[in-house]
N, C-alpha and C. Protein backbone atom coordinates (compact mmCIF):
# COMPACT_ATOMS: atom_id res chain seq x y z
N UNK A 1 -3.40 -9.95 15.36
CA UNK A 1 -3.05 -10.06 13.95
C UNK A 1 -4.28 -9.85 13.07
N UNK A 2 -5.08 -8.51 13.40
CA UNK A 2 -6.20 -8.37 12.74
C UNK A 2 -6.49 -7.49 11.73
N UNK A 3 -5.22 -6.54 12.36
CA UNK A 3 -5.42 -5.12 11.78
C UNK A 3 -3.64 -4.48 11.75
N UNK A 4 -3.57 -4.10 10.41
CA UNK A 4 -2.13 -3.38 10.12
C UNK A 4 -2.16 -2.23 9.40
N UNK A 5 -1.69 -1.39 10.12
CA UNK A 5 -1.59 0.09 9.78
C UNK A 5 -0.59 1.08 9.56
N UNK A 6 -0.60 1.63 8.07
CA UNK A 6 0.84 2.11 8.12
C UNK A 6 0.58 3.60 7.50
N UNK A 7 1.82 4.11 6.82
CA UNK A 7 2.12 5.19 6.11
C UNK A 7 2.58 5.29 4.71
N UNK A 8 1.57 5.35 3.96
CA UNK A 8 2.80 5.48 2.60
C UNK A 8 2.87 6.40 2.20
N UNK A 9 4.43 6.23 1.70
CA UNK A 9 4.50 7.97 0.55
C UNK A 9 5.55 7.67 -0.18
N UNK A 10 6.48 8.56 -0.96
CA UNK A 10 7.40 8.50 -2.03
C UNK A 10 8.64 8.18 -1.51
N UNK A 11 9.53 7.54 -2.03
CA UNK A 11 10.56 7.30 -1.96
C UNK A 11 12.16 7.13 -3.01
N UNK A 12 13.27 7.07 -2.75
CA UNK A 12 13.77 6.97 -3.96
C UNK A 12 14.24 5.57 -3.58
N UNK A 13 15.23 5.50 -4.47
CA UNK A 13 15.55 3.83 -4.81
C UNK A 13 16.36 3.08 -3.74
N UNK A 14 16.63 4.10 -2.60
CA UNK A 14 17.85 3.79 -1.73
C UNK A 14 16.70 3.43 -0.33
N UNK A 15 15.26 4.74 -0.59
CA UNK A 15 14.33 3.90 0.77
C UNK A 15 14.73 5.54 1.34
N UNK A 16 14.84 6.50 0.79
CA UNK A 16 14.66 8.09 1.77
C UNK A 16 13.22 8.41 0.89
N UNK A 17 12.70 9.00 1.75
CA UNK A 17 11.30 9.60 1.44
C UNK A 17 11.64 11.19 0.83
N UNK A 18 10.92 11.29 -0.07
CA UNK A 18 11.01 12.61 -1.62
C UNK A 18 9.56 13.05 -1.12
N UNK A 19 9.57 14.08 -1.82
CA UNK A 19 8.63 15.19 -1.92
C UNK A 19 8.29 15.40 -2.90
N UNK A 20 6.48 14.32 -3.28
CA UNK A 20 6.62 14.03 -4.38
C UNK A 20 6.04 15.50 -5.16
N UNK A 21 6.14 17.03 -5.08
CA UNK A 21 6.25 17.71 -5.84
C UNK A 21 7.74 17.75 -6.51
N UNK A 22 8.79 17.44 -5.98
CA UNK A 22 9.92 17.62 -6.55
C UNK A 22 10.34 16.54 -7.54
N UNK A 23 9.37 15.45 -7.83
CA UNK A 23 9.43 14.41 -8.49
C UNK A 23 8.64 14.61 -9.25
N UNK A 24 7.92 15.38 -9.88
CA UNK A 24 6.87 15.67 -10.43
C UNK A 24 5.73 15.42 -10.50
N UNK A 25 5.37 15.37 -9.33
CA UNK A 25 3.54 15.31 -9.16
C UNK A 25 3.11 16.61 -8.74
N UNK A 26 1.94 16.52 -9.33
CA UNK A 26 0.98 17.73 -8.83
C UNK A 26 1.21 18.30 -7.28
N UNK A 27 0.90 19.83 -7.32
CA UNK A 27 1.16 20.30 -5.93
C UNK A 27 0.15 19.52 -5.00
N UNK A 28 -0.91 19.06 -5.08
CA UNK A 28 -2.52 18.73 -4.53
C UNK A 28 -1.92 16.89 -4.16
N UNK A 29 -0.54 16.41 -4.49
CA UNK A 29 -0.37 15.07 -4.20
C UNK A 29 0.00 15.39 -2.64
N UNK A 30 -0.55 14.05 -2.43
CA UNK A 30 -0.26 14.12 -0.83
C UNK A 30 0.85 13.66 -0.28
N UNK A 31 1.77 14.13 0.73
CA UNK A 31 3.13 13.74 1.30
C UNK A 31 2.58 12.12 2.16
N UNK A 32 1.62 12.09 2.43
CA UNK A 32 1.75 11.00 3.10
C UNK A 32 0.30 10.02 2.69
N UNK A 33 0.07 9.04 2.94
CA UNK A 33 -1.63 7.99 3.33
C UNK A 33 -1.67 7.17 4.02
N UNK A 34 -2.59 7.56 5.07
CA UNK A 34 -2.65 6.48 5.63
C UNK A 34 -3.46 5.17 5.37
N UNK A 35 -3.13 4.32 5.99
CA UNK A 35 -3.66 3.29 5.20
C UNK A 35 -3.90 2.13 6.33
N UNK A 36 -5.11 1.56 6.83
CA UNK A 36 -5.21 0.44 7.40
C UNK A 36 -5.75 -0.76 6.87
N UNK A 37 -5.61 -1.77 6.74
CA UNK A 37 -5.93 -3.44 6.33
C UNK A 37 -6.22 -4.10 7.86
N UNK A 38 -7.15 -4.77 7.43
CA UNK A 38 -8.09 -5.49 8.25
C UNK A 38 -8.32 -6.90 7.69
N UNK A 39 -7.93 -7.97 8.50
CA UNK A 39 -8.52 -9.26 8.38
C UNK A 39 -9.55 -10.04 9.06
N UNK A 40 -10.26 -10.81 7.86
CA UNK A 40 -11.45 -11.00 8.87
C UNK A 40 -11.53 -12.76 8.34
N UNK A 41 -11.48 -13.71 8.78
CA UNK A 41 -11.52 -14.97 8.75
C UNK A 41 -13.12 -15.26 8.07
N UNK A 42 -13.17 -15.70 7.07
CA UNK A 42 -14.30 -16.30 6.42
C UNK A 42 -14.45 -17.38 5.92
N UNK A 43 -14.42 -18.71 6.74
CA UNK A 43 -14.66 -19.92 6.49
C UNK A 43 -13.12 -20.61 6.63
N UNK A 44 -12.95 -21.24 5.60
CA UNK A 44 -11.21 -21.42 5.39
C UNK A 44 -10.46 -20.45 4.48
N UNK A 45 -10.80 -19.19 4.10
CA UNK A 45 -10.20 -18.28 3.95
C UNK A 45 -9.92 -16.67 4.96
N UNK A 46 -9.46 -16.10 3.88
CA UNK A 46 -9.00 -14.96 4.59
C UNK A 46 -9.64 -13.36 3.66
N UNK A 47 -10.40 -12.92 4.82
CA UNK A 47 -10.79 -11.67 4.11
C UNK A 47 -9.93 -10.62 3.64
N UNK A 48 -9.74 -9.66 3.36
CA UNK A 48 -8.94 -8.77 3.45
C UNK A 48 -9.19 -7.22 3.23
N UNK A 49 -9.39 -6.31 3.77
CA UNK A 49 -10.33 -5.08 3.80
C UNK A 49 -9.47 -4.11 3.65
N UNK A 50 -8.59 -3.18 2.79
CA UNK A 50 -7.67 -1.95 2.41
C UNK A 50 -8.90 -0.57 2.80
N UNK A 51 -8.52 0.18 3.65
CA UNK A 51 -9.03 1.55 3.53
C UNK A 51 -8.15 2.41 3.71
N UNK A 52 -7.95 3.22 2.71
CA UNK A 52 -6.78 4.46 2.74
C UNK A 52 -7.36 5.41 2.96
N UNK A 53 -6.73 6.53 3.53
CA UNK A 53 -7.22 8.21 4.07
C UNK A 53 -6.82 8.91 3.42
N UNK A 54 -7.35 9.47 2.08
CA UNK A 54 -6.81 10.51 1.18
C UNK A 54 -7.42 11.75 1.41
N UNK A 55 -7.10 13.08 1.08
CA UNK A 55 -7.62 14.38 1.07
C UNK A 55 -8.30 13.98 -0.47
N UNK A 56 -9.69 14.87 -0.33
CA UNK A 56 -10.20 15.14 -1.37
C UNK A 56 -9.63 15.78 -2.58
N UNK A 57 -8.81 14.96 -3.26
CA UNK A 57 -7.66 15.98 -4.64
C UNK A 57 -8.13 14.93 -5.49
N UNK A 58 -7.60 15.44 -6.83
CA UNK A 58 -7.61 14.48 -7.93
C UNK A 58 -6.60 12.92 -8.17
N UNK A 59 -5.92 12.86 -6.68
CA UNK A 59 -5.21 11.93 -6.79
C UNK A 59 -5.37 10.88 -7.00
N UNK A 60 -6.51 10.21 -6.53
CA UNK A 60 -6.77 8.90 -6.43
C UNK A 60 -6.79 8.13 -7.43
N UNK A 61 -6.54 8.27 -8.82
CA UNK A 61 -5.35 7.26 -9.49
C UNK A 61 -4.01 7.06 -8.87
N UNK A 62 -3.57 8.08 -8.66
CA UNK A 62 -1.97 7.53 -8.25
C UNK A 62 -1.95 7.17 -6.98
N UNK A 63 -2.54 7.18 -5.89
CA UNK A 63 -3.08 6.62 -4.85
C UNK A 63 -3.44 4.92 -5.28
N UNK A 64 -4.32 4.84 -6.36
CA UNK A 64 -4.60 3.68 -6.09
C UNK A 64 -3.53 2.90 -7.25
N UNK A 65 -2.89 3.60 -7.94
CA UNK A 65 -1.72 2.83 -8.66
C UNK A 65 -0.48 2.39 -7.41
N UNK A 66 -0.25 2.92 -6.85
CA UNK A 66 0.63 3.05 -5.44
C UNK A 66 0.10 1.78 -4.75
N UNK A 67 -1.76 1.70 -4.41
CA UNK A 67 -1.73 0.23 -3.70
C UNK A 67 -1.44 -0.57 -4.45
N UNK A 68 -1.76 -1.27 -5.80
CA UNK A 68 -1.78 -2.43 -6.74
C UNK A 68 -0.48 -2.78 -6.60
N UNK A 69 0.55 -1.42 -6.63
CA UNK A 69 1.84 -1.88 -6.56
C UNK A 69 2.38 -2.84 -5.13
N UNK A 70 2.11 -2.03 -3.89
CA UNK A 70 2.17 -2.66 -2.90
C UNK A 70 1.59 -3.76 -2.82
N UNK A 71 0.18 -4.10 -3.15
CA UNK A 71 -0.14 -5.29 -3.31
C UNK A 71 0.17 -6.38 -3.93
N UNK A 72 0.98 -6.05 -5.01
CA UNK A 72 1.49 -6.67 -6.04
C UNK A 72 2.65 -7.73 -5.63
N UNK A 73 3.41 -6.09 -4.93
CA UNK A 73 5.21 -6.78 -4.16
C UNK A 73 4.35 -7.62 -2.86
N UNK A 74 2.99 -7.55 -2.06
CA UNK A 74 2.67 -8.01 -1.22
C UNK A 74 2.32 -10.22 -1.36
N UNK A 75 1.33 -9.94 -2.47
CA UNK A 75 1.64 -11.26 -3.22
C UNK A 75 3.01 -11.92 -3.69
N UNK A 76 4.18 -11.19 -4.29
CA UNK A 76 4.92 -11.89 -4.70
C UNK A 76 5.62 -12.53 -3.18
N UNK A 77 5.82 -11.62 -2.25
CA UNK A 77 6.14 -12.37 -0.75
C UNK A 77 5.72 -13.36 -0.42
N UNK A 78 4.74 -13.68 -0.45
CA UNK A 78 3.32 -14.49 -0.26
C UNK A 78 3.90 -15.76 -1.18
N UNK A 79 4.08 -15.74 -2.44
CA UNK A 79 4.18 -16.61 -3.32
C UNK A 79 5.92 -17.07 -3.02
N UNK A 80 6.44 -16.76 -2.67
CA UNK A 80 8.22 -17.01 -1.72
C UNK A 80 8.05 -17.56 -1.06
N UNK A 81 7.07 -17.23 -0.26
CA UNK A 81 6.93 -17.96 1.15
C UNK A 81 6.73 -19.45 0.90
N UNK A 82 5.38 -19.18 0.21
CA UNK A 82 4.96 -20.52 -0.10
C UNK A 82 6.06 -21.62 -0.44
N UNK A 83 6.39 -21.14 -2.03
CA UNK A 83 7.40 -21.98 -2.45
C UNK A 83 8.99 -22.32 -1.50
N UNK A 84 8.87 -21.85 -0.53
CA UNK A 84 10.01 -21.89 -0.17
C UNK A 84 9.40 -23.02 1.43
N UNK A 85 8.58 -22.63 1.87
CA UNK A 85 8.04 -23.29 3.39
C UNK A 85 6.91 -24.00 3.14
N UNK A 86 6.60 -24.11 1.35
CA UNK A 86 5.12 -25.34 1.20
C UNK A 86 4.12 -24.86 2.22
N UNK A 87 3.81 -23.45 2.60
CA UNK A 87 2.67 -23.26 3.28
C UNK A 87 1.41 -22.68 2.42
């Protein structure tokens, strides 16, 4: 439980993956990123290390608007949990 590694890319509202030129992004957006997170225990907390694999394009705003989001829905889980199991 150290290391989690996935894929992100576009989707529509139902959870099928789009092509985000046909959604209107730039041709140079990428169909896919990979993306690994790494935890590393630091005292009584928890580190947390995001490195994504982008091609060199102008994307990396919407790349990194894409993590905040995930991170975002990643905390609100986090904050459910809690309130719900007091952990």
């Amino acid at each position: 439980m150290q290391r989690i590694e996935f894929i992100r890319n576009l989707a529509d509202k139902d959870g099928k993956r789009v092509d985000p030129v046909k959604m209107g992004m730039p041709p140079d957006f990428p169909q896919d990123v990979r993306t690994v997170v790494t935890f590393k225990t630091v005292g009584d907390k928890t580190e947390m290390t995001i490195t994504e694999y982008l091609p060199a394009t102008s994307m990396f705003e919407y790349a990194e608007a894409g993590l905040n989001q995930s991170l975002d829905k990643m905390a609100a889980s986090f904050a459910k949990a809690q309130a719900r199991f007091g952990v």
